[in-house]
C-alpha atoms as a PDB file:
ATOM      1  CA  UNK A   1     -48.419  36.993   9.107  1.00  0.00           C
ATOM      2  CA  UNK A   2     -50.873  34.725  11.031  1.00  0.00           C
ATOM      3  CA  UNK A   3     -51.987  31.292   9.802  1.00  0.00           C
ATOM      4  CA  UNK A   4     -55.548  29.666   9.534  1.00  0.00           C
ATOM      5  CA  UNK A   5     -56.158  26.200  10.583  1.00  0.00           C
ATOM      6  CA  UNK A   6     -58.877  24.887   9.022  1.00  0.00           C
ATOM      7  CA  UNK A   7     -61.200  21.905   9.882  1.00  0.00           C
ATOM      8  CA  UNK A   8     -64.063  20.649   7.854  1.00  0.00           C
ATOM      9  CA  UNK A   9     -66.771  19.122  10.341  1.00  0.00           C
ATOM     10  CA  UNK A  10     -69.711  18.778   8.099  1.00  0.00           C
ATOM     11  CA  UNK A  11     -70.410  16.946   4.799  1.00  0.00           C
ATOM     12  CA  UNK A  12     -70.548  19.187   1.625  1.00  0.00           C
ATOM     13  CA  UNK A  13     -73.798  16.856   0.914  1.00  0.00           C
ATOM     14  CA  UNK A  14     -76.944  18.585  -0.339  1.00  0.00           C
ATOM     15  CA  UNK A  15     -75.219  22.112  -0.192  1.00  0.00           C
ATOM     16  CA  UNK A  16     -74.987  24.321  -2.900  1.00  0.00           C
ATOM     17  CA  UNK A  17     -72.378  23.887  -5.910  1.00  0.00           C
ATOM     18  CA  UNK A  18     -70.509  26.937  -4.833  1.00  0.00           C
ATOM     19  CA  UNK A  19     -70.042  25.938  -1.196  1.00  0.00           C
ATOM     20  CA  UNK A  20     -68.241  22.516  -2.890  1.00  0.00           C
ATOM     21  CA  UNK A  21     -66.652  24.285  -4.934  1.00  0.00           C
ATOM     22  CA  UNK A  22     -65.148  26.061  -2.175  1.00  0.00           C
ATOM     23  CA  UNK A  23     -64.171  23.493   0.356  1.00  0.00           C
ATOM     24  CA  UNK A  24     -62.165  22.353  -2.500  1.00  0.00           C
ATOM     25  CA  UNK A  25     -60.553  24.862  -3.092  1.00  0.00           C
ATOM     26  CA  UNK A  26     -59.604  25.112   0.170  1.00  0.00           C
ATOM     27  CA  UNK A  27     -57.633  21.464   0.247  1.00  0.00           C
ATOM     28  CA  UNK A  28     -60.765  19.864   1.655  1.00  0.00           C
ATOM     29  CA  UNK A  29     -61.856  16.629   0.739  1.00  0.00           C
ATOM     30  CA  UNK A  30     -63.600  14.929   3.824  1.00  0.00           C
ATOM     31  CA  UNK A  31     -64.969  15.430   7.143  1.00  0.00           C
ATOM     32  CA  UNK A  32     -61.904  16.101   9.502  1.00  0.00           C
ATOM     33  CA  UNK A  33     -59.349  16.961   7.216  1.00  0.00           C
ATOM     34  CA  UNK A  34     -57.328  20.038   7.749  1.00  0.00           C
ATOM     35  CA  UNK A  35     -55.317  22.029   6.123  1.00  0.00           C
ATOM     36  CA  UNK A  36     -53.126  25.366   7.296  1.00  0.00           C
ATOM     37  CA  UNK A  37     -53.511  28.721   5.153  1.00  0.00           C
ATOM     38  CA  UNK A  38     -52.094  32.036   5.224  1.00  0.00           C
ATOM     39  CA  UNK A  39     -54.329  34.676   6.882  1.00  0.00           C
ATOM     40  CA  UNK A  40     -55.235  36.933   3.538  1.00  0.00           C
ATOM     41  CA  UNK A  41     -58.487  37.989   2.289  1.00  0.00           C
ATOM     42  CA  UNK A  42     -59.547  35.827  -0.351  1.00  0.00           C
ATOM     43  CA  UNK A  43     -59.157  32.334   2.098  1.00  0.00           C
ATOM     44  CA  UNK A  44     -61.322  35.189   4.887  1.00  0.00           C
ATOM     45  CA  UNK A  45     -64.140  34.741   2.133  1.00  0.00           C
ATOM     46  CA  UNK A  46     -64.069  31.815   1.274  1.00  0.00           C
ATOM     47  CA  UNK A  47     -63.726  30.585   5.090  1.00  0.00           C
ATOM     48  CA  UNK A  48     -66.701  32.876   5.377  1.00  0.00           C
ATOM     49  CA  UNK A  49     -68.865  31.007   2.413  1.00  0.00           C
ATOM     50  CA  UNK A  50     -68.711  27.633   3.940  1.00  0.00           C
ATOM     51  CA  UNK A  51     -68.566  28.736   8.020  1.00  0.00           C
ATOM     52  CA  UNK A  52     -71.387  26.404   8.763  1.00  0.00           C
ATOM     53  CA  UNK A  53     -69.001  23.694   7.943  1.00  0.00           C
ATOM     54  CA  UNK A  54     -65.717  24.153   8.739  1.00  0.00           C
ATOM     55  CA  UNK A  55     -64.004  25.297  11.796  1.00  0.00           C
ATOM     56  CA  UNK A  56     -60.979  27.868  11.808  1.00  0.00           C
ATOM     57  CA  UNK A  57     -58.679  27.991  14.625  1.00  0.00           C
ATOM     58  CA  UNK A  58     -56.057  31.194  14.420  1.00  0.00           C
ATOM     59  CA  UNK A  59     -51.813  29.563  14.429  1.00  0.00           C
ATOM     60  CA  UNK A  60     -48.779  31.379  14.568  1.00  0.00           C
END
């Protein structure tokens, strides 16, 4: 199964409570951290929530 690397590259300032929520859960604290996740559908949506502030490379 394929892996997502994922960047944050924009502040979670002035965005919605959800959209925090999310980069959270994702492992994300601050701009340029990254973190690795499995490929599965629920990290797809929530990549998919915050896409205007992250960026998601595909690793194998």
């Amino acid at each position: 199964m394929s892996r997502l690397k994922v960047t944050q590259i924009r502040s979670e300032i002035g965005g919605k409570q959800n959209q925090r929520d999310t980069l959270r859960s994702l492992g994300l604290k601050r701009i340029g951290d990254t973190v690795v996740k499995e490929d599965r559908p629920e990290i797809r949506g929530m990549v998919n929530t915050v896409a205007h502030l992250i960026v998601v490379e595909e690793v194998d």
